[in-house]
PDB file of N, CA and C in Angstrom:
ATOM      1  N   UNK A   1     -35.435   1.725  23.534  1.00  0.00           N
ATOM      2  CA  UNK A   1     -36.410   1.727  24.604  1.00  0.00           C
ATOM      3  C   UNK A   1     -36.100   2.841  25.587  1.00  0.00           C
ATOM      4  N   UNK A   2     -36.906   3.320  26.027  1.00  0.00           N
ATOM      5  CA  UNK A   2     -36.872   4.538  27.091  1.00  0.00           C
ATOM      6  C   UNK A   2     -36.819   3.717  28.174  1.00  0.00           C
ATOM      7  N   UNK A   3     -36.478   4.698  29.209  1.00  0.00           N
ATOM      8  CA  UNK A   3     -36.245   4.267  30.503  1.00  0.00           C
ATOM      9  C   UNK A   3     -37.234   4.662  31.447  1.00  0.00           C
ATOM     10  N   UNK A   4     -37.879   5.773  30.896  1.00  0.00           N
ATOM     11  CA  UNK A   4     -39.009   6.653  31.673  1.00  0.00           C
ATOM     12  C   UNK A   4     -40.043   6.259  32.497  1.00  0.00           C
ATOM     13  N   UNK A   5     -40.604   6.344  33.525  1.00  0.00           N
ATOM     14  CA  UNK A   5     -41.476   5.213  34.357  1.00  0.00           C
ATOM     15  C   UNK A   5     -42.863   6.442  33.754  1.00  0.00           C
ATOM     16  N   UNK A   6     -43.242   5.364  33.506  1.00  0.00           N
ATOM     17  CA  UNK A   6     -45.029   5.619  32.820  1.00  0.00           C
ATOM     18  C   UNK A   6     -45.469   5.517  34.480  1.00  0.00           C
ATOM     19  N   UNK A   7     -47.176   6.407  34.591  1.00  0.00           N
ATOM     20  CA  UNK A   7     -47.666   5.584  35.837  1.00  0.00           C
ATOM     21  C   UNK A   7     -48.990   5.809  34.800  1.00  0.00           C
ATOM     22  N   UNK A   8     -49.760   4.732  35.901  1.00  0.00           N
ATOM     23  CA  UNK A   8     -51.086   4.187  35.082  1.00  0.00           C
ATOM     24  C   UNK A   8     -51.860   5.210  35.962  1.00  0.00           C
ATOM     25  N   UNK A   9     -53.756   5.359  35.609  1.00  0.00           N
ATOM     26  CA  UNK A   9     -54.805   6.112  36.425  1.00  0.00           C
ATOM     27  C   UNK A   9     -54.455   5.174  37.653  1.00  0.00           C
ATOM     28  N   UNK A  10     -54.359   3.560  37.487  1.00  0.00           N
ATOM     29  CA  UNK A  10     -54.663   2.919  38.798  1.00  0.00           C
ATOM     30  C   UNK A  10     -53.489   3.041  40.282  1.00  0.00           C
ATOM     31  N   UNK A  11     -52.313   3.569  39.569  1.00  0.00           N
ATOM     32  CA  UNK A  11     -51.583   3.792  40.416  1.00  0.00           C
ATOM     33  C   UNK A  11     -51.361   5.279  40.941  1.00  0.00           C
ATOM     34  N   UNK A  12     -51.937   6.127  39.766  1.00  0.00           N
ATOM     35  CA  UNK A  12     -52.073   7.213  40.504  1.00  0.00           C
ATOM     36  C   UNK A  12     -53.300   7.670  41.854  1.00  0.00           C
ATOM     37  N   UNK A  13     -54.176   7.168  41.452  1.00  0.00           N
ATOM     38  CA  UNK A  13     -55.365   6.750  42.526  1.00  0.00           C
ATOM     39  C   UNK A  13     -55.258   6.369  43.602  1.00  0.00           C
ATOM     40  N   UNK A  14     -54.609   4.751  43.289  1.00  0.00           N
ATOM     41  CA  UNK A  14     -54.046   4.487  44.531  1.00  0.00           C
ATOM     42  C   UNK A  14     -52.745   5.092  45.527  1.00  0.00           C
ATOM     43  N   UNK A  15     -51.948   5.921  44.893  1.00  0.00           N
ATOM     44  CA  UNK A  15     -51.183   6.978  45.627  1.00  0.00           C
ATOM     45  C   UNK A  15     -51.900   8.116  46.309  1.00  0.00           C
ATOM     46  N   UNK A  16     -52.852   8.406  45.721  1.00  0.00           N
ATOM     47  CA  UNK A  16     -53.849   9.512  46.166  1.00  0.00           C
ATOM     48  C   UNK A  16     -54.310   9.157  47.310  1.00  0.00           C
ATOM     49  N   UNK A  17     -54.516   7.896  47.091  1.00  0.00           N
ATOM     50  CA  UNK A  17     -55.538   7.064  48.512  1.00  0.00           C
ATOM     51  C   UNK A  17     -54.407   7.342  49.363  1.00  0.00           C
ATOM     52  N   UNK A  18     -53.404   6.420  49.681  1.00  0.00           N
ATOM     53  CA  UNK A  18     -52.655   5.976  50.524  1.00  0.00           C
ATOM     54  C   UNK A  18     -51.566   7.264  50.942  1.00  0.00           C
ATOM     55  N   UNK A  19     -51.572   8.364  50.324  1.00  0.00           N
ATOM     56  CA  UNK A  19     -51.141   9.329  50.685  1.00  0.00           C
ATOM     57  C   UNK A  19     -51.607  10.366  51.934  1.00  0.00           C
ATOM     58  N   UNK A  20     -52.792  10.825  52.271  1.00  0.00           N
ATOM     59  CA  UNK A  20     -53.283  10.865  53.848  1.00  0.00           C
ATOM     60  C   UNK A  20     -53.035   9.929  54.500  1.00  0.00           C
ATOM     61  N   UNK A  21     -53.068   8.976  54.220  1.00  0.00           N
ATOM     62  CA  UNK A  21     -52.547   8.080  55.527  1.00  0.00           C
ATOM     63  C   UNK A  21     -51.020   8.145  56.194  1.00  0.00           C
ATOM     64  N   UNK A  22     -50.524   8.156  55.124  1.00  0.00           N
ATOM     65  CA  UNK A  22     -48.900   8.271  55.172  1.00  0.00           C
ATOM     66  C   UNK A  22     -48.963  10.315  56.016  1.00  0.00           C
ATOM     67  N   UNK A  23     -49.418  11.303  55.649  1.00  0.00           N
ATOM     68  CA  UNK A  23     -49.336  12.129  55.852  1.00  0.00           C
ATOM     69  C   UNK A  23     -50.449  11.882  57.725  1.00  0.00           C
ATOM     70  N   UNK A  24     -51.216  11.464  57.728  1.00  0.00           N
ATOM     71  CA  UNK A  24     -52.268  11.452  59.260  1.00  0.00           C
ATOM     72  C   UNK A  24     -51.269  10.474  59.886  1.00  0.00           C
ATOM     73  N   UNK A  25     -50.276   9.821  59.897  1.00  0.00           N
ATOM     74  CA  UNK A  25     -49.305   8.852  60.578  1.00  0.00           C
ATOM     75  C   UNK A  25     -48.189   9.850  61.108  1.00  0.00           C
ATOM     76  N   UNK A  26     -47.640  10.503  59.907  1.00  0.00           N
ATOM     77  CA  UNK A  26     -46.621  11.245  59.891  1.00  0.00           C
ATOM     78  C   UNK A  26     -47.336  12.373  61.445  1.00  0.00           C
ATOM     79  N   UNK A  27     -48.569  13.349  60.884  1.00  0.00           N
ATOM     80  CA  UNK A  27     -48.858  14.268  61.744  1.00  0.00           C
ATOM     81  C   UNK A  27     -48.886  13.058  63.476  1.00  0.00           C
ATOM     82  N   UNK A  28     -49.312  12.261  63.304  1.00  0.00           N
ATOM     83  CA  UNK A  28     -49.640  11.476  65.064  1.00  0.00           C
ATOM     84  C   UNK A  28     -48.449  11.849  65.604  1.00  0.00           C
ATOM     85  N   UNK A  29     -47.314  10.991  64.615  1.00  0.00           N
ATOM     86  CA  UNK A  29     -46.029  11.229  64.822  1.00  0.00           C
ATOM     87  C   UNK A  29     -45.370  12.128  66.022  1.00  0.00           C
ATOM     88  N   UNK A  30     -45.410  13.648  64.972  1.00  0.00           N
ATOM     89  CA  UNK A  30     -45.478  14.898  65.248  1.00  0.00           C
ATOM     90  C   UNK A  30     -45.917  15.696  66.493  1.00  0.00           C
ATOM     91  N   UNK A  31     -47.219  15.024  66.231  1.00  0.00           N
ATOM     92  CA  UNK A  31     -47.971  15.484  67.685  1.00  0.00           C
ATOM     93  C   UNK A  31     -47.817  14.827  69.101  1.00  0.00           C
ATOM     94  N   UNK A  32     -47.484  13.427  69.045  1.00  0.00           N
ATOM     95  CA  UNK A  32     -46.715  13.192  69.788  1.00  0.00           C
ATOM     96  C   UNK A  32     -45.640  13.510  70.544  1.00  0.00           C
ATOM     97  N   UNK A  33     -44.994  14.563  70.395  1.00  0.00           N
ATOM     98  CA  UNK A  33     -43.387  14.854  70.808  1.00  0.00           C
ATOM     99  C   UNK A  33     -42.429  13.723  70.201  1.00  0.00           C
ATOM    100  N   UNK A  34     -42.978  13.206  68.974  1.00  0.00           N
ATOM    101  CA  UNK A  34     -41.763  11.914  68.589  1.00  0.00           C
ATOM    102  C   UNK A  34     -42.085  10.325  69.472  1.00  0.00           C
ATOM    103  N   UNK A  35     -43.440  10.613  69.747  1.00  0.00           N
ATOM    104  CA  UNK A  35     -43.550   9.113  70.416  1.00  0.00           C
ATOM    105  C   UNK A  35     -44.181   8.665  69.047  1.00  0.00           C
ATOM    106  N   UNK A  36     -43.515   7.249  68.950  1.00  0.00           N
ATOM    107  CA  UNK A  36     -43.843   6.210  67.865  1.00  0.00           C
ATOM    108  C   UNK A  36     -45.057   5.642  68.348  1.00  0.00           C
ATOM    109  N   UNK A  37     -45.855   5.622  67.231  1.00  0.00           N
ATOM    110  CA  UNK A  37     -47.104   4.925  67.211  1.00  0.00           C
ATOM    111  C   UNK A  37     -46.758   3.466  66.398  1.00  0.00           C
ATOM    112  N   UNK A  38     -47.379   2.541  66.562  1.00  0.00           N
ATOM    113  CA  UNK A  38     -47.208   1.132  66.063  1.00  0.00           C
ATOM    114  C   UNK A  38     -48.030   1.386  65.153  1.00  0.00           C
ATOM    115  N   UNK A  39     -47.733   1.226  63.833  1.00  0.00           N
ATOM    116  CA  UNK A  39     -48.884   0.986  62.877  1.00  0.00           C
ATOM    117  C   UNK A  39     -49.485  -0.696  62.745  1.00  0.00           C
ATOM    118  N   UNK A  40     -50.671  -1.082  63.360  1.00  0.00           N
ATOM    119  CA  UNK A  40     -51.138  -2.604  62.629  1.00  0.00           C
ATOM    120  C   UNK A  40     -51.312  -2.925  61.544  1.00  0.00           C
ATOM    121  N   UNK A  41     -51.180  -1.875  60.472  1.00  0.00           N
ATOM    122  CA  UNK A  41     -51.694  -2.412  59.076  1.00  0.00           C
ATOM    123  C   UNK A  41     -50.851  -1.298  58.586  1.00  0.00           C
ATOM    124  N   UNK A  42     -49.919  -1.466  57.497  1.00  0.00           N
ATOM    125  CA  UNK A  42     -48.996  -0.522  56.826  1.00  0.00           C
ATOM    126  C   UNK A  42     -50.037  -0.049  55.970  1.00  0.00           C
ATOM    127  N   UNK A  43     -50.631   1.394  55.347  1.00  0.00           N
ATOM    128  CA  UNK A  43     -51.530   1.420  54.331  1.00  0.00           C
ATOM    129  C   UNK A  43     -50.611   1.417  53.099  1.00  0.00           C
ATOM    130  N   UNK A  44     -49.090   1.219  52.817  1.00  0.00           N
ATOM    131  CA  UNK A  44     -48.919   0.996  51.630  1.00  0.00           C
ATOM    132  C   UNK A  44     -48.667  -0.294  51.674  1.00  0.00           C
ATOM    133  N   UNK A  45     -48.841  -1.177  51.849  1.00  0.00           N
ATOM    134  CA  UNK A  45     -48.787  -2.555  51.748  1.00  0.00           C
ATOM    135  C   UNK A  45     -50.304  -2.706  51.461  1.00  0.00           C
ATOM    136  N   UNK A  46     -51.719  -2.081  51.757  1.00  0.00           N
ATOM    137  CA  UNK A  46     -53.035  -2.631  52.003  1.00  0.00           C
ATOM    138  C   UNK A  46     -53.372  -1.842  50.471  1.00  0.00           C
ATOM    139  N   UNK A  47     -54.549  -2.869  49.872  1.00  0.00           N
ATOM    140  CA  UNK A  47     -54.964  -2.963  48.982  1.00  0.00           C
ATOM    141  C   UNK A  47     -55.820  -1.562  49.112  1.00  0.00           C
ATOM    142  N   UNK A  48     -56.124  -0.944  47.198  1.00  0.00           N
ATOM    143  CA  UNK A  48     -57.444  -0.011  47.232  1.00  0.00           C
ATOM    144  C   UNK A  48     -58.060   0.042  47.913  1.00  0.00           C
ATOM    145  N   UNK A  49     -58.849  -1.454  47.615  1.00  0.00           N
ATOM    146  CA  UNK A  49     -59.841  -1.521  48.787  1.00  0.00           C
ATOM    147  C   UNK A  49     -60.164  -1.160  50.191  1.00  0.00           C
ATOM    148  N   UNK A  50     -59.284  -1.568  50.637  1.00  0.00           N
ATOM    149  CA  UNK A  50     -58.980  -2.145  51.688  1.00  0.00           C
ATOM    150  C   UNK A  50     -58.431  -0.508  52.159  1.00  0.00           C
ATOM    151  N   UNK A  51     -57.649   0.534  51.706  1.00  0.00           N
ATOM    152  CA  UNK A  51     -57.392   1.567  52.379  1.00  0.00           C
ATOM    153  C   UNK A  51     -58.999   2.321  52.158  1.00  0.00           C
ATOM    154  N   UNK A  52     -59.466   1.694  51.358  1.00  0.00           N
ATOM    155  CA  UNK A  52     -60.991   2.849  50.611  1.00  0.00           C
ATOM    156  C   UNK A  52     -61.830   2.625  52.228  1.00  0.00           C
ATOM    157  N   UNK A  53     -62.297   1.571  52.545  1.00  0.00           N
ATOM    158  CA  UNK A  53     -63.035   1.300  53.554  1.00  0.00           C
ATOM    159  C   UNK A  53     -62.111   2.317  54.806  1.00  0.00           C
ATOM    160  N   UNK A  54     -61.285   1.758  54.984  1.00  0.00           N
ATOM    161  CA  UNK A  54     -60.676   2.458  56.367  1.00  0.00           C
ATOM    162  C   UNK A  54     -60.666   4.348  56.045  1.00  0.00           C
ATOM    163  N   UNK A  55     -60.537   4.594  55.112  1.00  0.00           N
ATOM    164  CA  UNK A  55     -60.793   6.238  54.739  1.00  0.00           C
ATOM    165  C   UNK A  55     -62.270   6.430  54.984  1.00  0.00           C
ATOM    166  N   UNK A  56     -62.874   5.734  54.236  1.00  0.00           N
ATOM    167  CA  UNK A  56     -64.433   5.852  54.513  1.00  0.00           C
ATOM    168  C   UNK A  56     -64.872   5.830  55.924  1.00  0.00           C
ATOM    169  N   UNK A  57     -64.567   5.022  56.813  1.00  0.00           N
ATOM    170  CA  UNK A  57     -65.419   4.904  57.692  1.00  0.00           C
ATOM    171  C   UNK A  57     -63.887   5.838  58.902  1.00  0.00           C
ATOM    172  N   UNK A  58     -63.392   6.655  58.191  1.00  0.00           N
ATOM    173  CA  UNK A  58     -62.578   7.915  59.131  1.00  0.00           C
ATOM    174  C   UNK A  58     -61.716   6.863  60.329  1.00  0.00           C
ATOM    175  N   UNK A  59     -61.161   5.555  60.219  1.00  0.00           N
ATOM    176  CA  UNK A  59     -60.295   5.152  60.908  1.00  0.00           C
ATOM    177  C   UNK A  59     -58.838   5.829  61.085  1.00  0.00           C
ATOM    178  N   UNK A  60     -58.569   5.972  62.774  1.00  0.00           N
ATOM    179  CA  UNK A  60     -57.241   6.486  63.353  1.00  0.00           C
ATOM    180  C   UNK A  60     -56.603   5.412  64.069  1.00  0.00           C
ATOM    181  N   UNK A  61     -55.250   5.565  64.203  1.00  0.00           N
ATOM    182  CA  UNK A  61     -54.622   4.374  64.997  1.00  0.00           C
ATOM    183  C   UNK A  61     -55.312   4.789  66.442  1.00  0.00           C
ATOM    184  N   UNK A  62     -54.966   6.501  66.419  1.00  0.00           N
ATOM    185  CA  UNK A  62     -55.552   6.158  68.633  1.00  0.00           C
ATOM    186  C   UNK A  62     -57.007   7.250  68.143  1.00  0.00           C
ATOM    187  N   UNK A  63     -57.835   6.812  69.072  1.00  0.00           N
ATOM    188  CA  UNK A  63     -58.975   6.962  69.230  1.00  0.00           C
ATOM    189  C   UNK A  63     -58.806   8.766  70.107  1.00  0.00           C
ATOM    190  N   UNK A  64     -59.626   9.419  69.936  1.00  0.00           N
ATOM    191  CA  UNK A  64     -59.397  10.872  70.565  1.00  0.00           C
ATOM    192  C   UNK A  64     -60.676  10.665  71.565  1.00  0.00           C
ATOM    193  N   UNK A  65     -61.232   9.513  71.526  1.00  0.00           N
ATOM    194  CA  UNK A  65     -61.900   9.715  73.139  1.00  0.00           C
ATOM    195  C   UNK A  65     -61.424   8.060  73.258  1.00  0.00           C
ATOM    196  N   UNK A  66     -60.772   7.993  74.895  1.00  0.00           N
ATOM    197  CA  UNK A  66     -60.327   6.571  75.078  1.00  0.00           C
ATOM    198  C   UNK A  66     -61.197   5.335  75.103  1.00  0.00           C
ATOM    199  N   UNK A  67     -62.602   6.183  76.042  1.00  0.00           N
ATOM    200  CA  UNK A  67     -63.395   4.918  76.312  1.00  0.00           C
ATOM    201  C   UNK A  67     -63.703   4.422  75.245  1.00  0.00           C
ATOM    202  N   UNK A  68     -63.769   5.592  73.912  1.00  0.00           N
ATOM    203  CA  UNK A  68     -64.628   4.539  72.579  1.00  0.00           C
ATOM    204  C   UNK A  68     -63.418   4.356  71.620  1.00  0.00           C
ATOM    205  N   UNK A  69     -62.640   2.790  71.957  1.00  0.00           N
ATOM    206  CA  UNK A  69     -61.761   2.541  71.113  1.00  0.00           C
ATOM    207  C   UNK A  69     -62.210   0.812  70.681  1.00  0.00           C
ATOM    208  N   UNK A  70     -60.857   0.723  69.570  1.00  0.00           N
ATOM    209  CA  UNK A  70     -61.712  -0.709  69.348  1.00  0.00           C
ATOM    210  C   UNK A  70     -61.518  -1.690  70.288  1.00  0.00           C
ATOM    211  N   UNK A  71     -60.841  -1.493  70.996  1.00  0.00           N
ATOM    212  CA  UNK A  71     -60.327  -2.780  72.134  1.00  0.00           C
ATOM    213  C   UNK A  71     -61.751  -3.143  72.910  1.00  0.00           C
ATOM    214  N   UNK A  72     -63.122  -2.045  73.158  1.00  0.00           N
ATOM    215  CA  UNK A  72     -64.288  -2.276  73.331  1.00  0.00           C
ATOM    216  C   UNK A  72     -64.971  -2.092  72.278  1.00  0.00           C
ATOM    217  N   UNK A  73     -64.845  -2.038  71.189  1.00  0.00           N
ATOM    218  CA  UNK A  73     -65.571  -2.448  70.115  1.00  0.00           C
ATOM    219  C   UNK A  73     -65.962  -3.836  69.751  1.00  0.00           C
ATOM    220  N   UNK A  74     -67.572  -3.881  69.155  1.00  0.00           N
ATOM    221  CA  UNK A  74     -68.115  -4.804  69.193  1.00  0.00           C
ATOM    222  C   UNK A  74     -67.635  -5.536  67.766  1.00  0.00           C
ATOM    223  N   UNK A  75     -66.804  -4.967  66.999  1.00  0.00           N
ATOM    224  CA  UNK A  75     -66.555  -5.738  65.616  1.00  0.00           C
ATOM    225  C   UNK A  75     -65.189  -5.898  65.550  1.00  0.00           C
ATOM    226  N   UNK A  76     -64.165  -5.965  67.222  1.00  0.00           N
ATOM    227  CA  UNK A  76     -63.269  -5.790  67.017  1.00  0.00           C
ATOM    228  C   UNK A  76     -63.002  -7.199  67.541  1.00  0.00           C
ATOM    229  N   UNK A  77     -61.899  -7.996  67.639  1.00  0.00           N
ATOM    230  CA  UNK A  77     -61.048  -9.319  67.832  1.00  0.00           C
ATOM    231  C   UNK A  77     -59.835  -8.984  68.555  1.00  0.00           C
ATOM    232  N   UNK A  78     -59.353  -8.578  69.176  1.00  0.00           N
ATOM    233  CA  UNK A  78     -58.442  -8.648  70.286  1.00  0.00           C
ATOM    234  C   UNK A  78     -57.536 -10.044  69.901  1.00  0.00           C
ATOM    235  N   UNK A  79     -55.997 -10.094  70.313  1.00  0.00           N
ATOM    236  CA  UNK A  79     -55.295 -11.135  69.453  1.00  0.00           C
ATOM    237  C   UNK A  79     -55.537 -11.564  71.187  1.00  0.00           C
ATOM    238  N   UNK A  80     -54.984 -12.821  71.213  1.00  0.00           N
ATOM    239  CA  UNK A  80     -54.763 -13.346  73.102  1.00  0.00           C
ATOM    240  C   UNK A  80     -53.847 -12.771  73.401  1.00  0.00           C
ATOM    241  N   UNK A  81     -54.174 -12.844  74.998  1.00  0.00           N
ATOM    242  CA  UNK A  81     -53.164 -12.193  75.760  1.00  0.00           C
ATOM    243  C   UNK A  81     -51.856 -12.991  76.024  1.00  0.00           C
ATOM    244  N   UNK A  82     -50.780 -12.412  76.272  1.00  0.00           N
ATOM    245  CA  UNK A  82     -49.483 -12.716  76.250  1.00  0.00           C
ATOM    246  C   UNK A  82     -49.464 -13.298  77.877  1.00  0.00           C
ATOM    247  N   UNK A  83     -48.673 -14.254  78.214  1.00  0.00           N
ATOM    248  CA  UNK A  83     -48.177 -14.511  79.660  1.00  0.00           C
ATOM    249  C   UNK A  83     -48.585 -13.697  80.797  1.00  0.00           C
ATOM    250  N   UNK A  84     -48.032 -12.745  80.630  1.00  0.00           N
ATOM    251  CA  UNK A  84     -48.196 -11.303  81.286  1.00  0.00           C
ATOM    252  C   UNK A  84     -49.103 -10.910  81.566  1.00  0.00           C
ATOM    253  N   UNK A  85     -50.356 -11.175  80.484  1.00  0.00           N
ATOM    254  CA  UNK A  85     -51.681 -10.813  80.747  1.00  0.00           C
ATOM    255  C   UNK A  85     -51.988  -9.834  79.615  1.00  0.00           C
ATOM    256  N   UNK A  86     -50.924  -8.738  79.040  1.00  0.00           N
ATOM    257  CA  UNK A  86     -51.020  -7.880  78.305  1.00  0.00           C
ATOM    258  C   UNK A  86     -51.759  -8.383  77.201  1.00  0.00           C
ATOM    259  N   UNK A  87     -52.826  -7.569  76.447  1.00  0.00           N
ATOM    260  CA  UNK A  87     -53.142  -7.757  75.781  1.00  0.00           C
ATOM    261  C   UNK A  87     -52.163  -6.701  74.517  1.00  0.00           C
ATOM    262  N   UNK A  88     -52.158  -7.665  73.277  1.00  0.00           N
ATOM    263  CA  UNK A  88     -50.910  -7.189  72.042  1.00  0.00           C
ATOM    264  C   UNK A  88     -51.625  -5.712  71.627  1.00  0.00           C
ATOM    265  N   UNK A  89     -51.286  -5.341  70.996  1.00  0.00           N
ATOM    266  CA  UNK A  89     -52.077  -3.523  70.419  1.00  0.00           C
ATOM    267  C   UNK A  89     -52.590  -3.810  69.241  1.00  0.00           C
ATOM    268  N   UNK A  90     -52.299  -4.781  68.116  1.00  0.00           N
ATOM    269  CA  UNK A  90     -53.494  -5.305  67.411  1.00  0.00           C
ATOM    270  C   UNK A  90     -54.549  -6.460  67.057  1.00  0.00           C
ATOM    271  N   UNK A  91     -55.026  -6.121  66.851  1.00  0.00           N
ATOM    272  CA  UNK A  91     -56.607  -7.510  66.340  1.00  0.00           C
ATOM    273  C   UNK A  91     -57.257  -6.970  65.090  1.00  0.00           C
ATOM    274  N   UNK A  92     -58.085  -7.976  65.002  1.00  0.00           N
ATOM    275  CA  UNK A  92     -58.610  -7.897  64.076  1.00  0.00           C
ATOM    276  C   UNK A  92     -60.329  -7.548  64.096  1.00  0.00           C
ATOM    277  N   UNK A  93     -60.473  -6.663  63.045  1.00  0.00           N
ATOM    278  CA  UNK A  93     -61.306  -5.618  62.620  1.00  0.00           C
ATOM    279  C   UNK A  93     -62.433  -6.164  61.693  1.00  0.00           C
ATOM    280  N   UNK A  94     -63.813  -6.879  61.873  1.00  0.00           N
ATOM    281  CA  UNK A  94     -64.664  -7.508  60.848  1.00  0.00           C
ATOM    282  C   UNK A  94     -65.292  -6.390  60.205  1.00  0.00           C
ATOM    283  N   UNK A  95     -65.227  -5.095  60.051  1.00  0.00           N
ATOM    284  CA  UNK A  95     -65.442  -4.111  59.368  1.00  0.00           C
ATOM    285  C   UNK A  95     -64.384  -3.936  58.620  1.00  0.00           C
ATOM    286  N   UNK A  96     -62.827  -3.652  58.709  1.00  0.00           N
ATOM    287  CA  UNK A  96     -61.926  -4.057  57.332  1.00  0.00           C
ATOM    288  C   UNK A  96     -61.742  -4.706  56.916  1.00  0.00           C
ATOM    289  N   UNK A  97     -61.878  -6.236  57.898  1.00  0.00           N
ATOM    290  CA  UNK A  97     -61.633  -7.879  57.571  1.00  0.00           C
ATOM    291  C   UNK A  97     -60.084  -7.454  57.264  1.00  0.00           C
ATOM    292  N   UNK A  98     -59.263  -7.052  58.220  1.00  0.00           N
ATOM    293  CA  UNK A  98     -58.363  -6.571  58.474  1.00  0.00           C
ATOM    294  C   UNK A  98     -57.639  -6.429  60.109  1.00  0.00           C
ATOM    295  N   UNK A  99     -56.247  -6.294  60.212  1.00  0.00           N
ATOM    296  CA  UNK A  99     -56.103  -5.367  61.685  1.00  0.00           C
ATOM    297  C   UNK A  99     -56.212  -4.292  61.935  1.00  0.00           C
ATOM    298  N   UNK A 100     -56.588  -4.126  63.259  1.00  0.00           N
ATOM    299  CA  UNK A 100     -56.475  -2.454  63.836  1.00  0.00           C
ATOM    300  C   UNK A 100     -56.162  -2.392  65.020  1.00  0.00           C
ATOM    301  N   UNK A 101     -55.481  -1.249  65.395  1.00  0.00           N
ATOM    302  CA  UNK A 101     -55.545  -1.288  66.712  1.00  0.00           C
ATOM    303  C   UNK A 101     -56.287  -0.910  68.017  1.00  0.00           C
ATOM    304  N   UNK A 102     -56.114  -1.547  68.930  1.00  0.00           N
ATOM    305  CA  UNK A 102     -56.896  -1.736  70.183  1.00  0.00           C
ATOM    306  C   UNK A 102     -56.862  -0.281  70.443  1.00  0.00           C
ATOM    307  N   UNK A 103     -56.383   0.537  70.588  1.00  0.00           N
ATOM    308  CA  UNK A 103     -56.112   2.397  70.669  1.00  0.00           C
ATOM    309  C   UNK A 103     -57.001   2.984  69.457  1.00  0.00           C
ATOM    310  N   UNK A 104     -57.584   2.362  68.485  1.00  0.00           N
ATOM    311  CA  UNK A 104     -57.736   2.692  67.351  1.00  0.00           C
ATOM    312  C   UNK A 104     -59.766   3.567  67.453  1.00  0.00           C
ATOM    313  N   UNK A 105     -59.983   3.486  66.645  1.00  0.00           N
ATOM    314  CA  UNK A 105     -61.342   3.968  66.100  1.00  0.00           C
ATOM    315  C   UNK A 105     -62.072   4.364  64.602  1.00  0.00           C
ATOM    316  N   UNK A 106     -62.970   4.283  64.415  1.00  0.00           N
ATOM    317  CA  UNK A 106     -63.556   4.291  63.054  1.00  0.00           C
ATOM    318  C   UNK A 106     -64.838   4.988  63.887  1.00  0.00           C
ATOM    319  N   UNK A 107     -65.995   5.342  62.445  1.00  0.00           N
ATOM    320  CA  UNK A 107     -67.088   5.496  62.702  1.00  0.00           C
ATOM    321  C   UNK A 107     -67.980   4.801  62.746  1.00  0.00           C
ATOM    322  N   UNK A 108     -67.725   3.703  62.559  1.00  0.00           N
ATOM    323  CA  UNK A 108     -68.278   2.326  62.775  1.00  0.00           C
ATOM    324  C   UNK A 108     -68.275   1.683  64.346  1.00  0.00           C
ATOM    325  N   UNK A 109     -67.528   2.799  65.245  1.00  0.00           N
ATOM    326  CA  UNK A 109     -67.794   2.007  66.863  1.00  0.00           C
ATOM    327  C   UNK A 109     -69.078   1.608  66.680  1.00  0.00           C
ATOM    328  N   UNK A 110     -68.551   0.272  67.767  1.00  0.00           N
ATOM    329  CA  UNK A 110     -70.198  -0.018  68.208  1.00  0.00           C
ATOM    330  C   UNK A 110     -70.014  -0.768  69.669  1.00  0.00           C
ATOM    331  N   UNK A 111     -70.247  -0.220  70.834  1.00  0.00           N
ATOM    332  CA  UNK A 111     -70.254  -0.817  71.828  1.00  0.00           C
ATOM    333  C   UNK A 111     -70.535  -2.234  72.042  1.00  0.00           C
ATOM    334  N   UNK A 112     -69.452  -3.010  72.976  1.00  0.00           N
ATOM    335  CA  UNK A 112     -69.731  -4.370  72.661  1.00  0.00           C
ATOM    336  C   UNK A 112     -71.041  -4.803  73.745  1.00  0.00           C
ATOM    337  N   UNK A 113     -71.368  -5.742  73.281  1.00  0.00           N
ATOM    338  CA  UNK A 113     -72.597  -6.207  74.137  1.00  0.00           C
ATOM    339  C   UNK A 113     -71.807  -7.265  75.506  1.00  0.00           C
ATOM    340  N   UNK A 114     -71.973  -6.674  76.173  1.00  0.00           N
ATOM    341  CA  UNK A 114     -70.992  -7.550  77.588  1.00  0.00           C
ATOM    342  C   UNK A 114     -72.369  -8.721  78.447  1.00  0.00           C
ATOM    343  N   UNK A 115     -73.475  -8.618  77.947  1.00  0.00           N
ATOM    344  CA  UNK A 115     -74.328  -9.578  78.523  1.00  0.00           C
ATOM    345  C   UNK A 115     -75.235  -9.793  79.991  1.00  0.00           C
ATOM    346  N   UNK A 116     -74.259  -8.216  80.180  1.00  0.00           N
ATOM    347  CA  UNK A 116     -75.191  -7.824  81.547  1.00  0.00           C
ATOM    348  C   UNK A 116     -76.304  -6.747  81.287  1.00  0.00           C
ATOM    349  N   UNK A 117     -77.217  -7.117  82.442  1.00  0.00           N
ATOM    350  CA  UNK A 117     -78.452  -6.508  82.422  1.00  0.00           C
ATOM    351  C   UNK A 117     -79.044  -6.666  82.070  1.00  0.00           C
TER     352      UNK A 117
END
C-alpha cells in the first residue's frame, strides 16, 4: 500500500473556496498594524456551502463603511448583551443561517426597520 495522500475534485474545490478567506483574514490582519480581528465563523471549519454563500454575497469581518454593518442589519441577530451592557461581536446572520460579526458586512445589507415614522 502506498502512503501517498490522493485528494479528491471535492476537496480540491473546497480548498479553492476556503482559500481567499484564509488569504482576506490574513491581509485584515496585515492591514491592521497586527491588530487581531476575531473571526465568528472559522471558514475552514464551515461547510461548501456555507463558505459559497458568504463569497457570494462578498462578506468581510469589518465593514469599510461603519454605519452599514451588520450590528444594524436587518437579517442580523445580535447575541444579548453581557452585564456591562456590551454587546458580544458575534450573532447570527439569517442570510448564512450562520454567525457574523456585528463589524461585519455582505451585500445583502439591509437597513433594519426601527418602527419610527
Amino acid at each position: 500500500m502506498s502512503n501517498e495522500k490522493t485528494f479528491s475534485r471535492r476537496s480540491v474545490v473546497k480548498l479553492g473556496v476556503q482559500a481567499p478567506f484564509a488569504v482576506a483574514a490574513t491581509s485584515m490582519l496585515a492591514a491592521c498594524g497586527g491588530e487581531e480581528i476575531a473571526l465568528c465563523a472559522d471558514p475552514n471549519a464551515l461547510s461548501f456551502g456555507e463558505n459559497s454563500i458568504r463569497q457570494a454575497n462578498k462578506y468581510t469581518e469589518e465593514s469599510a463603511e461603519p454605519e452599514n454593518n451588520c450590528l444594524n442589519c436587518a437579517f442580523f441577530t445580535p447575541e444579548p448583551a453581557g452585564p456591562d451592557g456590551e454587546v458580544p461581536n458575534c450573532g447570527h446572520c439569517s442570510i448564512f443561517e450562520g454567525l457574523a460579526s456585528k463589524n461585519g458586512y455582505c451585500d445583502s445589507w439591509s437597513t433594519k426597520d426601527t418602527g419610527q415614522g
